[in-house]
N, C-alpha and C. Protein backbone atom coordinates (compact mmCIF):
# COMPACT_ATOMS: atom_id res chain seq x y z
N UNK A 1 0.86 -1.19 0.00
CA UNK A 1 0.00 0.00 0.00
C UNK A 1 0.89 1.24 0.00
N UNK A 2 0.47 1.85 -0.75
CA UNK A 2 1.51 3.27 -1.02
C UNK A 2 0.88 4.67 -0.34
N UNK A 3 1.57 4.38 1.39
CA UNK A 3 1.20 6.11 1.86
C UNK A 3 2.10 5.73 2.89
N UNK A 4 2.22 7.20 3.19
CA UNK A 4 3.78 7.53 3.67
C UNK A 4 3.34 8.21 5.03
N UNK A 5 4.14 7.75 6.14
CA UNK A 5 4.10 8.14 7.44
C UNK A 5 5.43 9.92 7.56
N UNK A 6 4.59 10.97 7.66
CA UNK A 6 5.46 11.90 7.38
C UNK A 6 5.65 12.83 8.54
N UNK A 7 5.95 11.77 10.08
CA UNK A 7 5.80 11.96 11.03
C UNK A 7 7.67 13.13 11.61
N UNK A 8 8.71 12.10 10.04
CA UNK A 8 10.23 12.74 10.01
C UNK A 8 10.99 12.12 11.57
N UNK A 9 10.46 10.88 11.52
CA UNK A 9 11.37 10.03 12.35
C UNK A 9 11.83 8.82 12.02
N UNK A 10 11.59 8.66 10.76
CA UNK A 10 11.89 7.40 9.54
C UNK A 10 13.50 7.20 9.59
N UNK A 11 13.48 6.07 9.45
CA UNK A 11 15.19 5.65 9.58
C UNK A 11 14.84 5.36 7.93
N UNK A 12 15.95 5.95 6.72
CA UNK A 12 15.44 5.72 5.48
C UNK A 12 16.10 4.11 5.31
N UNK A 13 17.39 4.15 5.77
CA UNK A 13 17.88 2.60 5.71
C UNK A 13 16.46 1.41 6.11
N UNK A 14 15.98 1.48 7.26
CA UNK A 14 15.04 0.56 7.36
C UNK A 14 13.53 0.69 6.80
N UNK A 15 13.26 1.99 5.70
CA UNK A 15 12.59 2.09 5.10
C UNK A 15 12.85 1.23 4.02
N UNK A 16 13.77 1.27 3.29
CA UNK A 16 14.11 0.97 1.76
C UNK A 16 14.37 -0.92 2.18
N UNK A 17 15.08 -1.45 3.43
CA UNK A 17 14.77 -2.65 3.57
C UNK A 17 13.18 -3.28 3.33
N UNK A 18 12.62 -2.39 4.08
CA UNK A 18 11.32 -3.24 3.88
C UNK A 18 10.54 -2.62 2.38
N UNK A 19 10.91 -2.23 1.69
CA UNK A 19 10.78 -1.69 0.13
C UNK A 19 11.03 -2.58 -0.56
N UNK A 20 12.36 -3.00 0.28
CA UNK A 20 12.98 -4.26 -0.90
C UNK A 20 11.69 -5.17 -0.60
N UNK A 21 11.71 -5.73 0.84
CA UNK A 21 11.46 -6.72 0.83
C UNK A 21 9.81 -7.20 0.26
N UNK A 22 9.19 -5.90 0.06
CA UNK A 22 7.83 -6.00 -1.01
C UNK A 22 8.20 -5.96 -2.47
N UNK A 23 9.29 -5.45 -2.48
CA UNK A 23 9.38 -5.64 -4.08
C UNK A 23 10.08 -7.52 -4.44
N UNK A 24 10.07 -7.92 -3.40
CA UNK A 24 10.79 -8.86 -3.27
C UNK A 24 9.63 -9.73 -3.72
N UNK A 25 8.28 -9.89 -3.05
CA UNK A 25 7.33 -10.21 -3.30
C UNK A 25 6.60 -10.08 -4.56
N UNK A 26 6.72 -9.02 -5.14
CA UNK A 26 5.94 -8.57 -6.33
C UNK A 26 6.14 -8.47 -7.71
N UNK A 27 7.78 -7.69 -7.75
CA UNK A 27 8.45 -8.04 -9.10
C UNK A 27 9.35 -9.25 -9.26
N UNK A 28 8.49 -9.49 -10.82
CA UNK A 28 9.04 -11.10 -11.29
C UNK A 28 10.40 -11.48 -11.42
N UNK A 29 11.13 -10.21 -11.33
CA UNK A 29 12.45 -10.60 -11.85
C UNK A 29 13.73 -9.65 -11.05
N UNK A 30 14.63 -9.99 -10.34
CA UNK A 30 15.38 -9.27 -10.23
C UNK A 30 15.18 -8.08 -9.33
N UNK A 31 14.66 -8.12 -7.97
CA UNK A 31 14.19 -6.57 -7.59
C UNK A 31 15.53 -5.94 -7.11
N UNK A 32 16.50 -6.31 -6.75
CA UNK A 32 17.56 -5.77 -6.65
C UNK A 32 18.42 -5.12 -7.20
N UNK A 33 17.48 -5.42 -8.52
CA UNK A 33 18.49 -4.21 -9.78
C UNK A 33 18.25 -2.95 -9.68
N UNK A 34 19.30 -2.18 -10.16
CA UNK A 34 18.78 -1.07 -10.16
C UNK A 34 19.80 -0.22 -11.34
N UNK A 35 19.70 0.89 -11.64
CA UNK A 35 20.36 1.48 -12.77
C UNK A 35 21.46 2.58 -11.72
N UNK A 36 22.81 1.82 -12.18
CA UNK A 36 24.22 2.94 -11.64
C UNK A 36 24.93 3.81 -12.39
N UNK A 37 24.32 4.83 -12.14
CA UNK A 37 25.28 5.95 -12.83
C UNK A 37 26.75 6.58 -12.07
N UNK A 38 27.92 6.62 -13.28
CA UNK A 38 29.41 6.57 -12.88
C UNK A 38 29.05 7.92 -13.55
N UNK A 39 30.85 8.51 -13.23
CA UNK A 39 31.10 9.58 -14.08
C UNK A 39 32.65 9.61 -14.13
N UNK A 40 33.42 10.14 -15.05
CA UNK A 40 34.79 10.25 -15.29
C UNK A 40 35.21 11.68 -14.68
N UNK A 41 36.07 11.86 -14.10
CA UNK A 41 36.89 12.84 -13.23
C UNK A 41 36.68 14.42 -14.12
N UNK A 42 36.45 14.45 -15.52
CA UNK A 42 35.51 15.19 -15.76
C UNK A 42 34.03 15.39 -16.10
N UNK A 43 33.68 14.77 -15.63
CA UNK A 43 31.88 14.59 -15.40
C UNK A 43 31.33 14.40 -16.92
N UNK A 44 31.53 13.42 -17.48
CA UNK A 44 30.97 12.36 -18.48
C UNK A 44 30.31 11.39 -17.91
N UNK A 45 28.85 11.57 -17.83
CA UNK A 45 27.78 10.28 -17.29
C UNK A 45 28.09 8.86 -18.06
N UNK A 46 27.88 7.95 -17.49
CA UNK A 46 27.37 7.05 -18.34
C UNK A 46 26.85 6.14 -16.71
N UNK A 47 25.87 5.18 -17.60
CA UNK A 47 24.93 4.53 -16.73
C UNK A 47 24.49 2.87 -17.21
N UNK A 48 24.39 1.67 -16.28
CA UNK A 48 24.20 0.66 -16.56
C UNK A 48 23.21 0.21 -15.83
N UNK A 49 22.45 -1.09 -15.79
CA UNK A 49 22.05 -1.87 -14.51
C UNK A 49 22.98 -2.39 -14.46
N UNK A 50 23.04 -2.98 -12.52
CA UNK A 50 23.63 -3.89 -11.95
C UNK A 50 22.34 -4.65 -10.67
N UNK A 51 22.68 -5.47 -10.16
CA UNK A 51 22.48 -5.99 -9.03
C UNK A 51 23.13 -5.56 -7.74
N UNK A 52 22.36 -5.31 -7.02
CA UNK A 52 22.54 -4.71 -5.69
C UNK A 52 22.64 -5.30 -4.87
N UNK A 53 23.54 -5.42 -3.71
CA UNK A 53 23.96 -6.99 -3.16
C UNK A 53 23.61 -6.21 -1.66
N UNK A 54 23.20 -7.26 -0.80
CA UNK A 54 23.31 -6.75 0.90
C UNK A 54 24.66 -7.15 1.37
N UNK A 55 25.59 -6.82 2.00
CA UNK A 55 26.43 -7.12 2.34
C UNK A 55 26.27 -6.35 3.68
N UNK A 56 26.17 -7.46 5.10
CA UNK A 56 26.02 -6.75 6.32
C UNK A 56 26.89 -5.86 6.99
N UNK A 57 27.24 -4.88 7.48
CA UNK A 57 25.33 -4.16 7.62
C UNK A 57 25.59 -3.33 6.30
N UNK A 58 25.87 -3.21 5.11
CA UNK A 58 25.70 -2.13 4.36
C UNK A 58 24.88 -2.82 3.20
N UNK A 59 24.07 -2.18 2.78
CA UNK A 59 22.88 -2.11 1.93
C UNK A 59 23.01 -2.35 -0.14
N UNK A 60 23.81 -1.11 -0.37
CA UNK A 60 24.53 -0.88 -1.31
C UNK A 60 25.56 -1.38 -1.96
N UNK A 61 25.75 -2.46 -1.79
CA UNK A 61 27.00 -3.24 -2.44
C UNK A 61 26.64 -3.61 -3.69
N UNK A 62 27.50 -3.76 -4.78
CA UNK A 62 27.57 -4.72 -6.26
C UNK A 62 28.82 -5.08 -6.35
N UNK A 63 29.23 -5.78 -7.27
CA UNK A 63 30.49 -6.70 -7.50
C UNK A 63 30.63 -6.44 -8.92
N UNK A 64 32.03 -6.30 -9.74
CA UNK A 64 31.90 -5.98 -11.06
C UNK A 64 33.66 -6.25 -11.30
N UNK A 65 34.12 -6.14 -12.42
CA UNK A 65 35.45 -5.89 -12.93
C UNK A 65 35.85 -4.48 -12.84
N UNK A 66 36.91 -4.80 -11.79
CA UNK A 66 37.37 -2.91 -11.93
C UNK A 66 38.45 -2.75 -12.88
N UNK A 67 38.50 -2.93 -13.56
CA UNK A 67 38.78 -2.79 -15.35
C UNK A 67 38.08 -2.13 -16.24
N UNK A 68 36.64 -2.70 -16.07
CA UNK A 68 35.51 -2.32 -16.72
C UNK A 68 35.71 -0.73 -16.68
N UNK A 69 34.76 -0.03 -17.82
CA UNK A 69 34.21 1.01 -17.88
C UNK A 69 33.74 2.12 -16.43
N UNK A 70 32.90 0.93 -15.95
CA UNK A 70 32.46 1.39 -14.62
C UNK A 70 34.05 1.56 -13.24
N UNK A 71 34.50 0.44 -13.53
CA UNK A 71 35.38 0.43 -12.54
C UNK A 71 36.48 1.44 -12.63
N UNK A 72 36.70 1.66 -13.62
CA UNK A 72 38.02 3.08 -14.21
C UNK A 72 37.09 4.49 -13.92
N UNK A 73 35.77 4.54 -14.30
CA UNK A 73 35.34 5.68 -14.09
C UNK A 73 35.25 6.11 -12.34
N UNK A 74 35.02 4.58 -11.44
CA UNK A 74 35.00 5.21 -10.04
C UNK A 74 36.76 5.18 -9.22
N UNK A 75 37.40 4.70 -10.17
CA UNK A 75 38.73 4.83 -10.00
C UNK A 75 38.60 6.72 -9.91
N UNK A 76 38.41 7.19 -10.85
CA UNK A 76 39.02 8.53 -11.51
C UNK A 76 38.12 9.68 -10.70
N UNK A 77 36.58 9.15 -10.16
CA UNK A 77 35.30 9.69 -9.35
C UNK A 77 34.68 8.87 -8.25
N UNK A 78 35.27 8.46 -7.58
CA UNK A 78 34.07 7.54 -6.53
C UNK A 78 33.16 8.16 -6.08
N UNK A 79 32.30 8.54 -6.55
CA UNK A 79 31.26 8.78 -6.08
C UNK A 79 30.22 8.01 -7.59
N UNK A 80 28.76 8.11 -6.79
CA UNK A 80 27.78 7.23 -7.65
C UNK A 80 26.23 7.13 -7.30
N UNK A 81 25.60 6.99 -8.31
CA UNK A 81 24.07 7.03 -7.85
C UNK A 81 23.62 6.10 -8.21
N UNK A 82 22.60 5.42 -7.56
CA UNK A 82 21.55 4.56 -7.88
C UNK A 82 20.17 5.00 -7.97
N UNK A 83 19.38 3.85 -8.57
CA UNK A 83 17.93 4.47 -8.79
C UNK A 83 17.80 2.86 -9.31
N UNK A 84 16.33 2.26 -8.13
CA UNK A 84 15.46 1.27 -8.26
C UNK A 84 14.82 1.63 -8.25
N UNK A 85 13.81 0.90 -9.33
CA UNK A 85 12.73 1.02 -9.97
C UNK A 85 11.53 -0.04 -9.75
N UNK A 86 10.93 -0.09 -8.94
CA UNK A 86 9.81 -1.03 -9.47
C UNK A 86 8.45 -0.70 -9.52
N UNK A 87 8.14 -1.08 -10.62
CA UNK A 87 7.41 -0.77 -11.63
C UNK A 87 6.03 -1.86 -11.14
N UNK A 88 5.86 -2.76 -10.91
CA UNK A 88 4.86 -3.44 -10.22
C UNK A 88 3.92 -2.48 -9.22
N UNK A 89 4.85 -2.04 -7.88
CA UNK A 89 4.86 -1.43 -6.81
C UNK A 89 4.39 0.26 -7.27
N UNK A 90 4.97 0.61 -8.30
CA UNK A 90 4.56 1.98 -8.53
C UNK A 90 5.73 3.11 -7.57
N UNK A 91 6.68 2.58 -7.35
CA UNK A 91 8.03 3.21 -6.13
C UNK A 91 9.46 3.12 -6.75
N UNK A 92 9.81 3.98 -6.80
CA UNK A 92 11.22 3.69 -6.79
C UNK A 92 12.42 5.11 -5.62
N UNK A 93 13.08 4.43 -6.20
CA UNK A 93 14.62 4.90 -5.03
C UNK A 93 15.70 5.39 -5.37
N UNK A 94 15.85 6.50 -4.80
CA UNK A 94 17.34 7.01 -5.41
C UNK A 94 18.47 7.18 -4.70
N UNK A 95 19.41 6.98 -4.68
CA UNK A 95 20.71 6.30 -3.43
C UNK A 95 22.15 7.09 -4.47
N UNK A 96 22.70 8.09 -3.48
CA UNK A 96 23.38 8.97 -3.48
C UNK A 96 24.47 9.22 -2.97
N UNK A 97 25.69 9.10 -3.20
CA UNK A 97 27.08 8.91 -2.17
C UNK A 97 28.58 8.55 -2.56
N UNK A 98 29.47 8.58 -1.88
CA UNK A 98 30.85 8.04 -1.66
C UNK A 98 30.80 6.47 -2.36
N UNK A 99 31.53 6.27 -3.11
CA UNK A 99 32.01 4.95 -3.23
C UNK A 99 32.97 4.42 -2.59
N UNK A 100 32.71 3.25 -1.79
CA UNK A 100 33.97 2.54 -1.24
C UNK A 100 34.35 1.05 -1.67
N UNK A 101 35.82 0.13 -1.60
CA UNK A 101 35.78 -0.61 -2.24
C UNK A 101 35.43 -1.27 -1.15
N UNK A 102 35.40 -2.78 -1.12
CA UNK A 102 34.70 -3.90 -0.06
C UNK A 102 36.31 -4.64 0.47
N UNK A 103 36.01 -5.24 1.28
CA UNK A 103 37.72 -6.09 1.69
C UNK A 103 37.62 -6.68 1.06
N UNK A 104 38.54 -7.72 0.68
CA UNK A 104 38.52 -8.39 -0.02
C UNK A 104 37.94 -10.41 0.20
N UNK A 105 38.06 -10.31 1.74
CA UNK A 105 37.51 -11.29 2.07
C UNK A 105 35.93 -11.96 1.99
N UNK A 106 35.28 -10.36 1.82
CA UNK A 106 34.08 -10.17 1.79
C UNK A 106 33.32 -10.16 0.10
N UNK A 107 34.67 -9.99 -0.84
CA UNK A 107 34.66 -10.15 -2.22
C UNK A 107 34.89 -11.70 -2.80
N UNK A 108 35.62 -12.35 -2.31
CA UNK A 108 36.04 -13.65 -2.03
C UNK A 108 34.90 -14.43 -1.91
N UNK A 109 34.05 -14.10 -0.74
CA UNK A 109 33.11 -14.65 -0.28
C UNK A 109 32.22 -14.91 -1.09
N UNK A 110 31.66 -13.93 -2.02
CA UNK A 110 30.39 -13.62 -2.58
C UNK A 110 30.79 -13.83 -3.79
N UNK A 111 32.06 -13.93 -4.41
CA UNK A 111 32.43 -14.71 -5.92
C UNK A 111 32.20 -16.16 -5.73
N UNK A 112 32.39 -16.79 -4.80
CA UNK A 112 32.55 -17.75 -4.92
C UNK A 112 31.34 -18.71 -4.02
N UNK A 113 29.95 -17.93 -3.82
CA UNK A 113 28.61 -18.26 -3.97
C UNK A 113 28.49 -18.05 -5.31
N UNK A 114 28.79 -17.90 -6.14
CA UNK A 114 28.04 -17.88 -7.55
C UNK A 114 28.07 -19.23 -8.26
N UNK A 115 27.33 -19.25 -9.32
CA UNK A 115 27.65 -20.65 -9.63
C UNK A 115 28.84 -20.54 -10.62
N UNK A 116 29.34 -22.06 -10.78
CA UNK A 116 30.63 -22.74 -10.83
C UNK A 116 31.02 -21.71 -12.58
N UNK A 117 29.21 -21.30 -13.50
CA UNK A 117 29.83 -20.95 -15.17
C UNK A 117 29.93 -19.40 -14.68
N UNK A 118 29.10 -18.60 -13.83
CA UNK A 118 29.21 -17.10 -13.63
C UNK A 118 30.88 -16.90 -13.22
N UNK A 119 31.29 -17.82 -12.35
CA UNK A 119 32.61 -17.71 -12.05
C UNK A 119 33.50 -17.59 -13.21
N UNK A 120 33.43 -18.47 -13.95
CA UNK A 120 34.00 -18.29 -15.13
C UNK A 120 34.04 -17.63 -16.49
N UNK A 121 33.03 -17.15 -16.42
CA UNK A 121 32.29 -16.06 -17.50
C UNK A 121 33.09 -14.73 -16.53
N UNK A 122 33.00 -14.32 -15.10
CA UNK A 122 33.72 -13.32 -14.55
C UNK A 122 35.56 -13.13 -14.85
N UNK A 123 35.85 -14.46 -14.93
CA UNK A 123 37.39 -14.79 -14.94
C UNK A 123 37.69 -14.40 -16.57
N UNK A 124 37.38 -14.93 -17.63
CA UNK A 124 37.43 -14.76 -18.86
C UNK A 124 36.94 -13.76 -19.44
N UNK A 125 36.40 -13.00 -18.62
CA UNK A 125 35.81 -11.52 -19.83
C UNK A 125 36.72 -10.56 -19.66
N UNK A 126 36.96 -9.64 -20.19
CA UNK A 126 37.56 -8.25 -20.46
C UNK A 126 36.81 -7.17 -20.72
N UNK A 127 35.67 -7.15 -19.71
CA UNK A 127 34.33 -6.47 -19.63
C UNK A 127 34.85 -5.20 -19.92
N UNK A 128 33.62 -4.50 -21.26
CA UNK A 128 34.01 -3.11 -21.66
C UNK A 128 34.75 -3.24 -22.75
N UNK A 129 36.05 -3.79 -23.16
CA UNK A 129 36.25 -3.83 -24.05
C UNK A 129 36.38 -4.67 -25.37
N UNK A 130 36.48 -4.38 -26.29
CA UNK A 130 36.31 -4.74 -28.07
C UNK A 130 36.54 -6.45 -28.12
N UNK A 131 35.30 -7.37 -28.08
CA UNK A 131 35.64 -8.53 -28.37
C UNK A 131 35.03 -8.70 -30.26
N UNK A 132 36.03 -9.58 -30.50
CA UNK A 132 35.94 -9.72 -32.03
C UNK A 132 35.05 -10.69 -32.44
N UNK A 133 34.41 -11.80 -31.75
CA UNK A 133 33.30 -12.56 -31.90
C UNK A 133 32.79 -13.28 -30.26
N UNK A 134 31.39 -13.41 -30.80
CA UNK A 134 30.77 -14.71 -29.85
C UNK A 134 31.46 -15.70 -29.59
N UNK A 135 32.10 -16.76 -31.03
CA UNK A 135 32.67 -17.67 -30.94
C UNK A 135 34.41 -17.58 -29.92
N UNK A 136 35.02 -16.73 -30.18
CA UNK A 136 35.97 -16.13 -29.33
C UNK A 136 35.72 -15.97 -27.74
N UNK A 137 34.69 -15.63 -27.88
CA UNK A 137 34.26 -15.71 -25.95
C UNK A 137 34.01 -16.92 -25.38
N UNK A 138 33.18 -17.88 -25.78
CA UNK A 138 32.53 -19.15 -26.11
C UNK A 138 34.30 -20.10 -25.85
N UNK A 139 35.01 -20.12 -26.67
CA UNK A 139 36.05 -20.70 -26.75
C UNK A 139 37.44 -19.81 -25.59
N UNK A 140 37.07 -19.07 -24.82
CA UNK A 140 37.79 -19.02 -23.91
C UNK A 140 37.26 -19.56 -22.96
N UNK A 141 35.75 -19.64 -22.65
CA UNK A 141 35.26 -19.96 -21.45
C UNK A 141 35.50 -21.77 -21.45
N UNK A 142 35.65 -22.25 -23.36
CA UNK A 142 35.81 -23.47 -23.08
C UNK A 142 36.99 -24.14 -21.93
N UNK A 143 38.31 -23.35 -22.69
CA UNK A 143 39.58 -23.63 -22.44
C UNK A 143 39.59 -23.32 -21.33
N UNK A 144 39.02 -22.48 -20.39
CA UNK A 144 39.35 -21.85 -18.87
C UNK A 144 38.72 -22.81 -18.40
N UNK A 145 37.50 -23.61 -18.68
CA UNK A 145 37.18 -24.39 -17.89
C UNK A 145 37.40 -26.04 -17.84
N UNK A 146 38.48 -26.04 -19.19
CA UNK A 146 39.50 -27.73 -19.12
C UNK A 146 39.85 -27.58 -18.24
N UNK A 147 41.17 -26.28 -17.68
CA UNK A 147 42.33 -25.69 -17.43
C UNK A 147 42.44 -25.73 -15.67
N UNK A 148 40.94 -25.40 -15.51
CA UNK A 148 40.57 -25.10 -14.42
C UNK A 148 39.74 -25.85 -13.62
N UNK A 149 39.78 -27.50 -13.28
CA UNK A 149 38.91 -28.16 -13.37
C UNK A 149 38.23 -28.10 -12.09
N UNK A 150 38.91 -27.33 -10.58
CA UNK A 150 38.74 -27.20 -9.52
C UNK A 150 38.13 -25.94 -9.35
N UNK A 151 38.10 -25.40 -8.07
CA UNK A 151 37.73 -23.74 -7.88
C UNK A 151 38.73 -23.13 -8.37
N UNK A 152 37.45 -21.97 -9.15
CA UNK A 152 38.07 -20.99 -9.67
C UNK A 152 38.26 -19.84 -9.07
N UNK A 153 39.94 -19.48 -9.12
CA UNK A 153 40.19 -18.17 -8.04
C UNK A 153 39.90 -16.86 -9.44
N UNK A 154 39.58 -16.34 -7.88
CA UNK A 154 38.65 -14.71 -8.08
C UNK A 154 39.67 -14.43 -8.61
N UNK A 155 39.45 -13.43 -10.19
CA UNK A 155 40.54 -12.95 -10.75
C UNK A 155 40.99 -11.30 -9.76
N UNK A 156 41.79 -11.17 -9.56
CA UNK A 156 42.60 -10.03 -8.99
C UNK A 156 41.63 -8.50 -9.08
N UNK A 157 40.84 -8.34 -10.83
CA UNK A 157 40.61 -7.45 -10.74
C UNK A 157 39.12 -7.77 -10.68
N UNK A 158 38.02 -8.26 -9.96
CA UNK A 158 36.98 -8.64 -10.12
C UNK A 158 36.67 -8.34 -8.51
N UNK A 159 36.05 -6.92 -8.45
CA UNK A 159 35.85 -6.33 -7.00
C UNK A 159 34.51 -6.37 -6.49
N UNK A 160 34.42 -5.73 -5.03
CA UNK A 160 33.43 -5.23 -4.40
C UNK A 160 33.27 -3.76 -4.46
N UNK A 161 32.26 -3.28 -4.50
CA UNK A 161 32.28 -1.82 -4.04
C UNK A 161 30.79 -1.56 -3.47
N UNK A 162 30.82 -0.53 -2.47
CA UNK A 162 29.57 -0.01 -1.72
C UNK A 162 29.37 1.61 -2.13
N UNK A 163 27.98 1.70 -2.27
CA UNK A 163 27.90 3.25 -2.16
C UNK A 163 27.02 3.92 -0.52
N UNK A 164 27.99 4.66 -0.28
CA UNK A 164 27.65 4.88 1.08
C UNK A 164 26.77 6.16 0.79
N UNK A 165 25.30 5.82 1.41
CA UNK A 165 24.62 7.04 1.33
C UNK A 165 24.51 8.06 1.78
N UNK A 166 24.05 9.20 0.92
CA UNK A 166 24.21 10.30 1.90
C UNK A 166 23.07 11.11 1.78
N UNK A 167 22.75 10.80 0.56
CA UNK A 167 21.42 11.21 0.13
C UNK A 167 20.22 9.75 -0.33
N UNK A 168 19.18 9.95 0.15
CA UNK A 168 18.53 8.71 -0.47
C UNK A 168 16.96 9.32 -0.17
N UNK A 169 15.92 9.15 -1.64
CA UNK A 169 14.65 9.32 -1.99
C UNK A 169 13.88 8.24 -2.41
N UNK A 170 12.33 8.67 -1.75
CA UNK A 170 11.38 7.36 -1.68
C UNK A 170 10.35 8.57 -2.85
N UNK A 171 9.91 7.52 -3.86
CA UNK A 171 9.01 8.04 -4.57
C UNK A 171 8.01 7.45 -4.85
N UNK A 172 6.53 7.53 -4.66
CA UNK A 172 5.61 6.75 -4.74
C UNK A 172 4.39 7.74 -6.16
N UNK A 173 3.98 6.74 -6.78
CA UNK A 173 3.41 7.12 -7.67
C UNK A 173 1.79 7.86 -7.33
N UNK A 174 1.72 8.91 -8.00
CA UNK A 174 0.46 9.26 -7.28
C UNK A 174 -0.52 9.71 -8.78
N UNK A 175 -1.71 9.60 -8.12
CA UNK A 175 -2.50 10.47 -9.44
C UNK A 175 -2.59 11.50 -10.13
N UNK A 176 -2.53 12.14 -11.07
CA UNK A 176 -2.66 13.16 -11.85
C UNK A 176 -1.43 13.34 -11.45
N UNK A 177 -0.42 12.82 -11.25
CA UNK A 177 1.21 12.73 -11.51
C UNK A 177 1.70 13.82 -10.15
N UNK A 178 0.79 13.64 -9.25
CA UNK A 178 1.06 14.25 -8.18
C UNK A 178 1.65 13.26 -6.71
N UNK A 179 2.91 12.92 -7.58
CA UNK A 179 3.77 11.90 -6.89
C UNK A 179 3.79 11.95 -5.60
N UNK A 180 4.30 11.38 -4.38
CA UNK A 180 5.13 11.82 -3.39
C UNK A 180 6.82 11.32 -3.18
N UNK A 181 7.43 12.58 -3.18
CA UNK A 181 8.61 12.40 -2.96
C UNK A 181 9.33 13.02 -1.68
N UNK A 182 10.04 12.45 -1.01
CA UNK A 182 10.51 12.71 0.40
C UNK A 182 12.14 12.13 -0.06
N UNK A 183 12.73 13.42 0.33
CA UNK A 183 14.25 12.68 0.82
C UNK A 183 14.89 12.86 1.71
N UNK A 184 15.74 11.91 2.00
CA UNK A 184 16.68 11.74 3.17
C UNK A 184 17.44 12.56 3.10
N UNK A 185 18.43 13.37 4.15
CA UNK A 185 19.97 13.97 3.70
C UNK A 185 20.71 13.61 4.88
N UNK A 186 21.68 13.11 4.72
CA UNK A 186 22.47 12.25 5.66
C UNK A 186 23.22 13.44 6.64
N UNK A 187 23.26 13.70 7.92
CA UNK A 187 23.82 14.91 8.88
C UNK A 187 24.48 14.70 9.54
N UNK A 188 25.64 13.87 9.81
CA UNK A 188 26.76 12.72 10.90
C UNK A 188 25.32 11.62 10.78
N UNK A 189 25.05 11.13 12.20
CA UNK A 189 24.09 10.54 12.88
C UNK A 189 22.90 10.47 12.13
N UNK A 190 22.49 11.19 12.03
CA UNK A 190 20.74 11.15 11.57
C UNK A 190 20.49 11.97 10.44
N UNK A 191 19.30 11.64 9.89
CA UNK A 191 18.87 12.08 8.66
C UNK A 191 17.75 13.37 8.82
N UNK A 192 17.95 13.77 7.87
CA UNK A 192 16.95 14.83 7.86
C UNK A 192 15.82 14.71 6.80
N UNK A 193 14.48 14.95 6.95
CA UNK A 193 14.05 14.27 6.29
C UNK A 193 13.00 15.54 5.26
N UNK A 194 12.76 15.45 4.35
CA UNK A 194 12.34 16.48 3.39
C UNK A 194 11.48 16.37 2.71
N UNK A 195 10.07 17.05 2.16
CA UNK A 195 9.48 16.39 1.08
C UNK A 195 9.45 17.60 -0.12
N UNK A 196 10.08 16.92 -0.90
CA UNK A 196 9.97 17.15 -2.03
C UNK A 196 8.87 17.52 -3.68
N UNK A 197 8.12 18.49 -3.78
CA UNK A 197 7.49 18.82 -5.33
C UNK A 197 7.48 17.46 -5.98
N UNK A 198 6.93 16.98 -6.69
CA UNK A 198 6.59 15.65 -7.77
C UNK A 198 7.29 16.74 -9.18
């Protein structure tokens, strides 16, 4: 049910948990995705989905090649936004902040819950840049996985990273496009809480 307690004693972290956890219920696919926008040290957007991982206690985690596109751009800018969407629910979220990388034990961990071909599809790509065929990808993943007949170690550059919030918005769909939007703004300790024009 979409109405908002605008009493401004909302913890937004344990708002957006239990957000998930209805979207968890409702959308068919994936509610943890969400669309991450990077930027290069001179502020060139670019934007992907990823999957949004819990990693305790922080909220905001994904895992990716810091090689990649994405990973060079938060090399050069750590900072980053998110925005979940679900579209079932009629809500989405916007998550605002510092990028940090994850330890590595905690990267370790969560590569190697994946299954046995994601592991290897992670190890063999050169995510972002110029592959010359299907068949070329296809035939590395063959050979990596003769080669490799045991566990496969996490390649070196295949990270964690968190975005630590500082800003974060709840948007609920309303009629005659008279949304409600409220955001968080992070103050040391506690949040301040705001509502926002549609």
């Amino acid at each position: 049910m979409n109405t908002w307690n605008e009493s401004g004693d909302q913890d937004p972290l344990e708002l957006f948990d239990r957000w998930l956890g209805e979207a968890e219920q409702a959308e068919p696919n994936d509610p943890n995705a969400a669309a991450l926008a990077t930027a290069t040290a001179g502020g060139a957007p670019s934007v992907r989905m990823v999957l949004v991982k819990r990693t305790m206690p922080d909220r905001f985690c994904f895992f990716t090649n810091a090689e990649s596109r994405k990973g060079r751009e938060l090399r050069e800018n750590p900072r980053a936004a998110l925005c979940f969407h679900w579209k079932s629910l009629r809500r989405q979220v916007r998550v605002e902040g510092a990028v940090h990388e994850l330890e590595a034990g905690i990267v370790d961990a969560y590569f190697h819950s994946r299954s046995r071909a994601s592991q290897i599809g992670a190890a063999v790509s050169e995510q972002s840049r110029t592959l010359k065929s299907r068949q070329e990808l296809e035939e590395r993943v063959r050979r990596f996985a003769e080669t490799t007949p045991g566990e496969v170690p996490r390649p070196a550059f295949w990270r964690g990273f968190r975005v630590e919030p500082e800003r974060i918005e709840f948007w609920i769909s309303g009629e005659a496009r008279l949304h409600d939007r409220f955001l968080f703004v992070g103050e040391g300790n506690r949040w301040e809480q705001i509502r926002l024009f549609p």
